[in-house]
N, C-alpha and C. Protein backbone atom coordinates (compact mmCIF):
# COMPACT_ATOMS: atom_id res chain seq x y z
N UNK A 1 -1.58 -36.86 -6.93
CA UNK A 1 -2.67 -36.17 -6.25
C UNK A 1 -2.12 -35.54 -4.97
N UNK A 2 -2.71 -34.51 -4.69
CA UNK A 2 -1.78 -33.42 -3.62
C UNK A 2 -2.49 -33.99 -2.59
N UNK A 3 -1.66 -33.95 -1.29
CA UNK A 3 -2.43 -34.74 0.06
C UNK A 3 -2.97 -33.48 0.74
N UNK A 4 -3.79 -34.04 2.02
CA UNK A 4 -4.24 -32.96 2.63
C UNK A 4 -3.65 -31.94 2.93
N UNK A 5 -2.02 -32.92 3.87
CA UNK A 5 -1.20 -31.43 4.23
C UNK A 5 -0.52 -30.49 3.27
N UNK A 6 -0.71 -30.89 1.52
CA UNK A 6 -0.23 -29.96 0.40
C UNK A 6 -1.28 -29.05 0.51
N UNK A 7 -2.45 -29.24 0.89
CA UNK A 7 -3.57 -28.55 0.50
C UNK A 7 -3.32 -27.61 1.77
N UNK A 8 -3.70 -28.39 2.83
CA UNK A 8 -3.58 -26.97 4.09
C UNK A 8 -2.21 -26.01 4.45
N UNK A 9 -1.01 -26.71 3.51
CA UNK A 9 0.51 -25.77 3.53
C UNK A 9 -0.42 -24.44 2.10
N UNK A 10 -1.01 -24.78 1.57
CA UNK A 10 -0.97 -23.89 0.26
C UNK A 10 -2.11 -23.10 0.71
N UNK A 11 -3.30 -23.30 2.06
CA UNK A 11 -3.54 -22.55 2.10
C UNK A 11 -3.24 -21.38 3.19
N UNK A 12 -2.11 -22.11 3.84
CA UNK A 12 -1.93 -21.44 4.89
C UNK A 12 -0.81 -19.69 4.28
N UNK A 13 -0.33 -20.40 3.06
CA UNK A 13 0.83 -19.40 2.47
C UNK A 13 -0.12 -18.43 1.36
N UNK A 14 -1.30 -18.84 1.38
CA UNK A 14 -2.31 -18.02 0.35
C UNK A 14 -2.90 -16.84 1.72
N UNK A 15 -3.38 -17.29 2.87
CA UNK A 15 -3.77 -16.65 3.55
C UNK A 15 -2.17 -15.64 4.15
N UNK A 16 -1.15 -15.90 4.22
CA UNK A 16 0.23 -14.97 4.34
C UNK A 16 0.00 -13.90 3.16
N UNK A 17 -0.04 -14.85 2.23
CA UNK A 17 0.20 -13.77 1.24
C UNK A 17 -0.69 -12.70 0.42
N UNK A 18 -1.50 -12.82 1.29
CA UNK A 18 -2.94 -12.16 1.33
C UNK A 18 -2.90 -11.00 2.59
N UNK A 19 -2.20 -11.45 4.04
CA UNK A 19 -1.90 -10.64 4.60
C UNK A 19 -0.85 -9.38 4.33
N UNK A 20 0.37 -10.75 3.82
CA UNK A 20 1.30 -9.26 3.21
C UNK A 20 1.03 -8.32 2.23
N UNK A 21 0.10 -8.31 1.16
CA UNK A 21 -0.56 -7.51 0.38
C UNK A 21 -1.43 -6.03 1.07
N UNK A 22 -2.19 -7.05 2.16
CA UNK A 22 -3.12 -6.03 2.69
C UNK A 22 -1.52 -4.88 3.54
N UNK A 23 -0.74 -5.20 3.99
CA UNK A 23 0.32 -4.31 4.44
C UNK A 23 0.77 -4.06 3.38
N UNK A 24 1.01 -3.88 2.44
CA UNK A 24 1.66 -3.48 1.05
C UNK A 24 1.07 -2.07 1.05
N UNK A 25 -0.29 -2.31 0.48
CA UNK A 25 -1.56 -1.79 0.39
C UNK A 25 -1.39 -0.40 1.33
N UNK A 26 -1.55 -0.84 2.67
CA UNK A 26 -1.61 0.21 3.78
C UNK A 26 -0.62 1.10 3.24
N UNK A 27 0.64 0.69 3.51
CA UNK A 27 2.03 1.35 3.32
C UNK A 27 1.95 2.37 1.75
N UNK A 28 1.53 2.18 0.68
CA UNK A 28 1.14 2.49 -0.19
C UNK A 28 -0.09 3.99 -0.19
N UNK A 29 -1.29 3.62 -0.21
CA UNK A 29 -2.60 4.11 0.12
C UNK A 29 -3.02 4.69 1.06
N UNK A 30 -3.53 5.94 1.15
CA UNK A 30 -3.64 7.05 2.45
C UNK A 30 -4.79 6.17 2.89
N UNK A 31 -4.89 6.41 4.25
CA UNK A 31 -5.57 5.39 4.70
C UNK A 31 -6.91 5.95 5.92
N UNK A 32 -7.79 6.16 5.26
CA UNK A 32 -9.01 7.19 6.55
C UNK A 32 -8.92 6.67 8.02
N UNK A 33 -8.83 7.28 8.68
CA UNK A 33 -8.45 7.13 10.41
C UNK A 33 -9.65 7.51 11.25
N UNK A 34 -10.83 8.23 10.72
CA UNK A 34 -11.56 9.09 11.42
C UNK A 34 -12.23 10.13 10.29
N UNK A 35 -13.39 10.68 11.19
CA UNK A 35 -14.04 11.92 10.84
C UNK A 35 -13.78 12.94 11.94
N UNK A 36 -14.11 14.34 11.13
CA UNK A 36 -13.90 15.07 12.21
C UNK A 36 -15.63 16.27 11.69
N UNK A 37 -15.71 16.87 12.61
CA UNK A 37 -16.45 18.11 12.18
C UNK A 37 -16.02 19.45 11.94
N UNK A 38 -14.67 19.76 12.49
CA UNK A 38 -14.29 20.68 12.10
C UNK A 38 -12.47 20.95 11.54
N UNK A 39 -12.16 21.71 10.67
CA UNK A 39 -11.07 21.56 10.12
C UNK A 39 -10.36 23.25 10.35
N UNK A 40 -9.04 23.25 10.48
CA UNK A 40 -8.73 24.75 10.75
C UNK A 40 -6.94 24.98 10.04
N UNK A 41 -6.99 26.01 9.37
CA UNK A 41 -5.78 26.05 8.98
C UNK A 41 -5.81 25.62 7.30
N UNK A 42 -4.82 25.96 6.40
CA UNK A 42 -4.67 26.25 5.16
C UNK A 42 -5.33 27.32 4.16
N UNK A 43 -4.87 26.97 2.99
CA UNK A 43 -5.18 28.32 2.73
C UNK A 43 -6.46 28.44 1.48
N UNK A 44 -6.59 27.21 1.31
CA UNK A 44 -8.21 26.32 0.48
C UNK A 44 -9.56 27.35 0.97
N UNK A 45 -10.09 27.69 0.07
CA UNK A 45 -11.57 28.34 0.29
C UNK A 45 -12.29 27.46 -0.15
N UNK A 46 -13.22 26.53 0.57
CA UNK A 46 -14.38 25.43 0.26
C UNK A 46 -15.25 26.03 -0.26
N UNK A 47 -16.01 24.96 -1.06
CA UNK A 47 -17.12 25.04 -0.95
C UNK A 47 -17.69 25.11 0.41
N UNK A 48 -19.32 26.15 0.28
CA UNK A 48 -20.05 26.49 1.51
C UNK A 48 -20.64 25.05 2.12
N UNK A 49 -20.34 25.12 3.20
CA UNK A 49 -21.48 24.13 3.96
C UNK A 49 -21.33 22.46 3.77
N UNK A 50 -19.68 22.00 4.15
CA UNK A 50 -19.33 20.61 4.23
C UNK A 50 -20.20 20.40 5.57
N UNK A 51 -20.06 18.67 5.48
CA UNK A 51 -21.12 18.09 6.41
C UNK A 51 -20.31 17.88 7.23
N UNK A 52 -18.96 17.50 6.83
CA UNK A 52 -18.14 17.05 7.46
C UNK A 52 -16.63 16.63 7.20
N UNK A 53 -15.46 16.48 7.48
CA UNK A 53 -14.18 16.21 7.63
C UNK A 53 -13.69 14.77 7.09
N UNK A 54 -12.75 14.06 6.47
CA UNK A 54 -12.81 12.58 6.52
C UNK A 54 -11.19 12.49 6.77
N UNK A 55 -10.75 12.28 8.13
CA UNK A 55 -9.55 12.31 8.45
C UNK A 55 -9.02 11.37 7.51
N UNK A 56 -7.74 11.42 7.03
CA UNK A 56 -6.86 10.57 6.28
C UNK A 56 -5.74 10.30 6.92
N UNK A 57 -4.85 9.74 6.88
CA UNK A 57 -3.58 9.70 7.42
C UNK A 57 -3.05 8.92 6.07
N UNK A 58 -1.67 9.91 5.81
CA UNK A 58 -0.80 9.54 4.51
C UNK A 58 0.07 8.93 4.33
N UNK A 59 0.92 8.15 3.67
CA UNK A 59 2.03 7.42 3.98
C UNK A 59 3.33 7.51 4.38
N UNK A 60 3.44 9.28 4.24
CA UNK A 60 3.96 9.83 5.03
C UNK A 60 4.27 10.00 6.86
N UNK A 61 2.73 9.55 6.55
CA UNK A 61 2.04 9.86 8.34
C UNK A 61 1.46 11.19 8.82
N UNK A 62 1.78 11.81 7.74
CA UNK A 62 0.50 13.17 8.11
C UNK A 62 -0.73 12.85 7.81
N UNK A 63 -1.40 13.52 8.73
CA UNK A 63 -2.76 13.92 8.62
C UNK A 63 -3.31 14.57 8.23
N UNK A 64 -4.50 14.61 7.08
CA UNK A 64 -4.89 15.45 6.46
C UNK A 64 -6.85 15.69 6.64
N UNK A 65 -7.24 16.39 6.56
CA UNK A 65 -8.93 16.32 6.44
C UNK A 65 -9.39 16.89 5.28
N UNK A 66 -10.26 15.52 4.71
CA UNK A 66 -10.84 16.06 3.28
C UNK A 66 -12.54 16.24 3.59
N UNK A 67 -12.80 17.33 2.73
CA UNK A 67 -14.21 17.73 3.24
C UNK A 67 -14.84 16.38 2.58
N UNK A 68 -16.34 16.11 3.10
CA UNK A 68 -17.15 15.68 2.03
C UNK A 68 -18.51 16.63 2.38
N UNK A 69 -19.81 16.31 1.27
CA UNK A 69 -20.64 17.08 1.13
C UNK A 69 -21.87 16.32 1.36
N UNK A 70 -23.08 16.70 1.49
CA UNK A 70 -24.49 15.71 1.48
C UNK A 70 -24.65 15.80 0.34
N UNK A 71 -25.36 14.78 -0.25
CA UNK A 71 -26.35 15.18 -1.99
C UNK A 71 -26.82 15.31 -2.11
């Protein structure tokens, strides 16, 4: 039978390895930073009448703004 301190070592390395995932993750996955209202530059013709901007930042580390729309 596992003693307490097996139990609180296993969860202490479940909660690590739960952290290092979520940094996996980041490093991986563009990651939204912000909104903006206005966007300027490229060469994309939108659709009329975004509500708004959804800053991204890439794993690269650029920044990008994706429109979104109301429904």
């Amino acid at each position: 039978m596992a003693s307490l301190d097996d139990v609180v070592t296993s969860l202490q390395n479940g909660v690590t390895n739960v952290g290092l995932l979520v940094q996996a993750i980041r490093s991986i996955f563009p990651q939204q930073t912000g909104t903006s209202s206005v966007a300027t530059a490229g060469a994309a013709t939108l659709p009329a009448n975004p509500v708004g901007f959804i800053v991204v930042s890439l794993p690269n580390g650029t920044s990008v703004k994706v429109p979104y729309y109301a429904s």
